[in-house]
N, C-alpha and C. Protein backbone atom coordinates (compact mmCIF):
# COMPACT_ATOMS: atom_id res chain seq x y z
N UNK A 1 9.34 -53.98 -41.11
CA UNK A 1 10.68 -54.55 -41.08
C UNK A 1 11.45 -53.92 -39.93
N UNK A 2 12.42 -54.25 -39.42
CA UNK A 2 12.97 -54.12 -38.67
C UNK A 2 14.61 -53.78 -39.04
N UNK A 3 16.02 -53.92 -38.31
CA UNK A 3 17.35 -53.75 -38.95
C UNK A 3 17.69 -55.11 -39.37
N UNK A 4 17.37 -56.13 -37.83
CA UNK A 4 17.80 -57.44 -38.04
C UNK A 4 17.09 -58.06 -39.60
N UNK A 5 16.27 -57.72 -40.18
CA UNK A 5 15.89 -58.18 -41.47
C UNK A 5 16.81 -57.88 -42.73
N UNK A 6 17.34 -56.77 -42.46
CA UNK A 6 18.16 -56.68 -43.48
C UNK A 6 19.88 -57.13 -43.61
N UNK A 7 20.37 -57.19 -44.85
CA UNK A 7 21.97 -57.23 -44.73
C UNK A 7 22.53 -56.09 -45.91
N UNK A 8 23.38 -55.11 -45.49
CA UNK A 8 23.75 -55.05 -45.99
C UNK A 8 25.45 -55.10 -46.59
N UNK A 9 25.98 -55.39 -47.94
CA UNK A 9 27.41 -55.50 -47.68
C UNK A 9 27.92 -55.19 -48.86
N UNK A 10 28.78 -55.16 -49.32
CA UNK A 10 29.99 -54.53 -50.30
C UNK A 10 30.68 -56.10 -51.23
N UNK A 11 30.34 -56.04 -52.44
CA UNK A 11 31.03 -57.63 -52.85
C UNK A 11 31.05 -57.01 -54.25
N UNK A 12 32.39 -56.91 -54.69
CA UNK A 12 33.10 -56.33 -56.14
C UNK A 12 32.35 -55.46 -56.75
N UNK A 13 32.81 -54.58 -55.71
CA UNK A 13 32.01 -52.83 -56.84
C UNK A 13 30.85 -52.77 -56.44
N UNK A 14 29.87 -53.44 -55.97
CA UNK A 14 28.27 -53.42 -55.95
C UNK A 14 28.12 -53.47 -54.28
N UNK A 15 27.11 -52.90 -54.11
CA UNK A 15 26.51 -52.53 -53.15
C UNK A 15 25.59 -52.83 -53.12
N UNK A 16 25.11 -54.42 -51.93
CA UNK A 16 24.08 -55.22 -51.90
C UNK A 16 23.33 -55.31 -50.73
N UNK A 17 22.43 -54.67 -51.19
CA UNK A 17 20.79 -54.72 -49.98
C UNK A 17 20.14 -55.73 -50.31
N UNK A 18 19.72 -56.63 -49.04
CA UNK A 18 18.79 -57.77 -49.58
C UNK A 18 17.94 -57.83 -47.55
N UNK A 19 16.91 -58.60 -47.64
CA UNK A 19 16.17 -58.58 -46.72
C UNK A 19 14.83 -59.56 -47.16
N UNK A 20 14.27 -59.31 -46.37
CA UNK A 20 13.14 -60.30 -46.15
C UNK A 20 11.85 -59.54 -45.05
N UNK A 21 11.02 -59.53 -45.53
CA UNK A 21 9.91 -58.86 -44.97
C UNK A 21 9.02 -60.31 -44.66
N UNK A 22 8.26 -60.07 -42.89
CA UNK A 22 7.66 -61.16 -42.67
C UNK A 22 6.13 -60.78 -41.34
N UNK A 23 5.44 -60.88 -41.51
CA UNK A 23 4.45 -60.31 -41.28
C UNK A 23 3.15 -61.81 -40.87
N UNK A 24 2.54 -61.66 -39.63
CA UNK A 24 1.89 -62.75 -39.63
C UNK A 24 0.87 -61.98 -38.59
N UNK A 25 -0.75 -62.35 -38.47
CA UNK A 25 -1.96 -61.68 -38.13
C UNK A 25 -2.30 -62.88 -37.80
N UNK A 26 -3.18 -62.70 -36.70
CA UNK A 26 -4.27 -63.70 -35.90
C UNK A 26 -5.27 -63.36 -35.34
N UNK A 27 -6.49 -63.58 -35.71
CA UNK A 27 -7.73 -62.92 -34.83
C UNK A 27 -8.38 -63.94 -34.29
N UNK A 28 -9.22 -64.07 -33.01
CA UNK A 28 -10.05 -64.98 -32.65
C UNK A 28 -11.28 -64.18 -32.35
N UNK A 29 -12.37 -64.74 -33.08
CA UNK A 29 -13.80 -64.53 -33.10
C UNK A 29 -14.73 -65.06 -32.21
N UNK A 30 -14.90 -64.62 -31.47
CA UNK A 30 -15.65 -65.56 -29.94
C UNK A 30 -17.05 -65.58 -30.78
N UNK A 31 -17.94 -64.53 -31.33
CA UNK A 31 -18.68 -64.82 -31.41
C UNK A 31 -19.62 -65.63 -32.45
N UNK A 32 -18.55 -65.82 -33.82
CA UNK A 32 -18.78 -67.11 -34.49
C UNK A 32 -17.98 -68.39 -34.46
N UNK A 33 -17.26 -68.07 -33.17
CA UNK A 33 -15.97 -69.37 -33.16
C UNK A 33 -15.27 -69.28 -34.49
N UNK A 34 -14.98 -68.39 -34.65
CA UNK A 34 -13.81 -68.65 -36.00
C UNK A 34 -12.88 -68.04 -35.38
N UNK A 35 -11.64 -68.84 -36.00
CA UNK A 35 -10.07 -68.28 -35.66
C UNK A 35 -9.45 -68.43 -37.04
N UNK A 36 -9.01 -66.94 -37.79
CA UNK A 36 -8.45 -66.82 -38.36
C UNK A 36 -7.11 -66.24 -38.38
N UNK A 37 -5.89 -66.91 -39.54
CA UNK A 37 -4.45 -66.64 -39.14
C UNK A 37 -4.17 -66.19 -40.97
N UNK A 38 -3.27 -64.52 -40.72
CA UNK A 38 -2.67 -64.56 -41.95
C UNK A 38 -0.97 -64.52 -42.10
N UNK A 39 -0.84 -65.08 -42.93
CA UNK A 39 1.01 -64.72 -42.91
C UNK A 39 1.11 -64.14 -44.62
N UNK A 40 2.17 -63.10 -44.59
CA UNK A 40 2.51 -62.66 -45.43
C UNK A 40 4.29 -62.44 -45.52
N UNK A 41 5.12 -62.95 -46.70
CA UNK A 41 6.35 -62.93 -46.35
C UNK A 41 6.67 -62.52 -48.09
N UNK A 42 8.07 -62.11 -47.87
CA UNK A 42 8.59 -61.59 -49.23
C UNK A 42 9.35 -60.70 -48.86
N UNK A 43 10.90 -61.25 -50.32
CA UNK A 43 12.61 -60.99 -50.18
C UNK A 43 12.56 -60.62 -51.33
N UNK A 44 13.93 -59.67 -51.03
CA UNK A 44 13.84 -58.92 -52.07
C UNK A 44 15.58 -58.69 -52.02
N UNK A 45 16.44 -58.19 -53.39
CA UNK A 45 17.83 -57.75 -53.45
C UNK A 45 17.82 -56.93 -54.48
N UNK A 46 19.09 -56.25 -53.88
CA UNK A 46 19.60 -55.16 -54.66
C UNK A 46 20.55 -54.69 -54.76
N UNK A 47 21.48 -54.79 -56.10
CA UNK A 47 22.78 -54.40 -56.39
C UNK A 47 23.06 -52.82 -56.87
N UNK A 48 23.77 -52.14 -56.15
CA UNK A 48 24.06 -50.72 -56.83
C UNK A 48 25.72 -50.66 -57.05
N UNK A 49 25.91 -50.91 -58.29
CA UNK A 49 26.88 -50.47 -58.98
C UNK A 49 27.80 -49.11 -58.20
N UNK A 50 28.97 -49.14 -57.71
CA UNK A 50 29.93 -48.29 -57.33
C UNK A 50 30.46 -47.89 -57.61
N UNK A 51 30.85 -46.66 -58.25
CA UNK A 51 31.94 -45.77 -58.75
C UNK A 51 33.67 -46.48 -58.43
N UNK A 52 34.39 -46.48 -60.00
CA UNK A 52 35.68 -46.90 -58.89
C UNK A 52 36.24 -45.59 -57.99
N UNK A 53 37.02 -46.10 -57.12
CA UNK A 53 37.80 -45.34 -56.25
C UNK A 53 37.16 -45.66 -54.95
N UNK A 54 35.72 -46.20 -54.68
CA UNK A 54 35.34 -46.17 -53.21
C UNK A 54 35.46 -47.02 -52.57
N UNK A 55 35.82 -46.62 -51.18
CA UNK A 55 36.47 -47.18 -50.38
C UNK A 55 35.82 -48.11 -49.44
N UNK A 56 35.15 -49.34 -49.35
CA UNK A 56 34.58 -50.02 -48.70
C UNK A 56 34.15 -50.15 -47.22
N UNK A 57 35.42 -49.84 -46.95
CA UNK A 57 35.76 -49.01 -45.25
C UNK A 57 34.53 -47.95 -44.65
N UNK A 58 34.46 -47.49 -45.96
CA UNK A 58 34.15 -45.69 -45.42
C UNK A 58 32.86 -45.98 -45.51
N UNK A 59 32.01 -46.75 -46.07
CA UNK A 59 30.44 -46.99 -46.20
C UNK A 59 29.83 -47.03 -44.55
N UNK A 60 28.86 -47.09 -44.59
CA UNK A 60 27.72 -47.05 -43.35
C UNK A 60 26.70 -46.97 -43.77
N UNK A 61 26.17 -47.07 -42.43
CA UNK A 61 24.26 -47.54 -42.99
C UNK A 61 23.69 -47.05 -41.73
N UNK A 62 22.28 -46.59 -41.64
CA UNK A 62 21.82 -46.14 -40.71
C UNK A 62 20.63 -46.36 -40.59
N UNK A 63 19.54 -47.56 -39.87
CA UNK A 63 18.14 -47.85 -40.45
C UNK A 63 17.41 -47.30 -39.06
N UNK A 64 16.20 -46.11 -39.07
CA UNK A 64 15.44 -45.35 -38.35
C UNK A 64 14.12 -45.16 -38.86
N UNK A 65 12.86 -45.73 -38.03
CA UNK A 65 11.58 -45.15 -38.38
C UNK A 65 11.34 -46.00 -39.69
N UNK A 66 12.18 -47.18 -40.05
CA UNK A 66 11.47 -47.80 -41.27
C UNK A 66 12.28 -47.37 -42.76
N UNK A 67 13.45 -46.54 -42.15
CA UNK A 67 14.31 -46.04 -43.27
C UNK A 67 15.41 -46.35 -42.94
N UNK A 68 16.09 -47.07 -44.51
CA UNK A 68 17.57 -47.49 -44.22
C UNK A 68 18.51 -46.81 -45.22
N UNK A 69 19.30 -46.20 -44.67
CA UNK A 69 20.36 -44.80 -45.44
C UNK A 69 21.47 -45.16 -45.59
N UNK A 70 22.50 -45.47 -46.51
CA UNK A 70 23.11 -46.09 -46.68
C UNK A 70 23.95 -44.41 -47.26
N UNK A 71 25.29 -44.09 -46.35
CA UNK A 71 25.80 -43.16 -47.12
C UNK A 71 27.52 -44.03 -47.78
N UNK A 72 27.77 -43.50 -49.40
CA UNK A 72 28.72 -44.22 -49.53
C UNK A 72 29.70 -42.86 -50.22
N UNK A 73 31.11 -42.38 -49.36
CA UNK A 73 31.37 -41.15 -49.43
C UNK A 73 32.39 -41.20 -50.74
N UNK A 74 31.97 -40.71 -52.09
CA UNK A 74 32.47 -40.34 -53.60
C UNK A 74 34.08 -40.10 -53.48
N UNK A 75 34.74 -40.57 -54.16
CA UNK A 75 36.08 -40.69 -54.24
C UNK A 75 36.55 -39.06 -55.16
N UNK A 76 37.21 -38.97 -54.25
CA UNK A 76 37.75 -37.37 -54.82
C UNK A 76 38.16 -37.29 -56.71
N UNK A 77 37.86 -36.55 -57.18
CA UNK A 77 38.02 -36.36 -58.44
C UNK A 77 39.34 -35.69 -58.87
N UNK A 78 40.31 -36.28 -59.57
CA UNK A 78 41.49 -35.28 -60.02
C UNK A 78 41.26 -34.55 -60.92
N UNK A 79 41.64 -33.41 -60.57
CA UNK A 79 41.75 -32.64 -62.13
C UNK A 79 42.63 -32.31 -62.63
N UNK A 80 42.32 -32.09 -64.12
CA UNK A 80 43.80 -31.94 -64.55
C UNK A 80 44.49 -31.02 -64.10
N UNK A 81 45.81 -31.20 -64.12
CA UNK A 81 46.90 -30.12 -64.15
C UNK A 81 47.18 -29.61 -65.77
N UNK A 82 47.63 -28.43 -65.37
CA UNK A 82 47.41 -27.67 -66.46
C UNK A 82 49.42 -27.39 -66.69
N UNK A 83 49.81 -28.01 -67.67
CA UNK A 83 51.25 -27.71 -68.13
C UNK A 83 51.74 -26.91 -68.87
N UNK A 84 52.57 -26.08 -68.26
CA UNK A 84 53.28 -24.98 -69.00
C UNK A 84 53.82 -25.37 -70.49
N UNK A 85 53.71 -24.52 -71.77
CA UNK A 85 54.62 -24.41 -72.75
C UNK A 85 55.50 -23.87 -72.73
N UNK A 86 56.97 -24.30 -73.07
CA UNK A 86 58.10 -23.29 -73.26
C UNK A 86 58.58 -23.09 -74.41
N UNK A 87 59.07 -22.10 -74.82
CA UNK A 87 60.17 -22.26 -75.90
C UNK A 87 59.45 -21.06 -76.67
């Protein structure tokens, strides 16, 4: 596969990889006259569920060597505040 095979994009909360793998072989046999051809193809998707708070903006993707990295940066966590008693 290549980058152009894939898409990836952001559509309500989910985080969707989808692509298509396509692959085609040809040999010619001089010495029995045979010419043989193979094709092999197959798509595939994938939804990953998103934490709320993340920011669509901030996603990226990075596809190298046959690997596609998708970093999606976690929405800061509040913690509680801690309230004084008086009296």
């Amino acid at each position: 596969m290549n980058k152009d095979d894939l898409k990836v994009s952001v559509d309500d909360n989910c985080l969707e990889i989808q692509g298509e793998r396509k692959k085609e072989w040809t040999s010619d046999e001089e010495s029995s006259g045979a010419y043989r051809s193979e094709r092999s193809y197959g798509s595939f998707y994938r939804c990953v569920p998103l934490p709320q708070g993340v920011q669509a903006e901030n996603i990226s993707a990075t596809f190298r060597d046959g690997v596609l990295e998708v970093k999606v940066p976690t929405p800061e966590q509040k913690q509680p505040r801690r309230v004084e008693i008086t009296g």
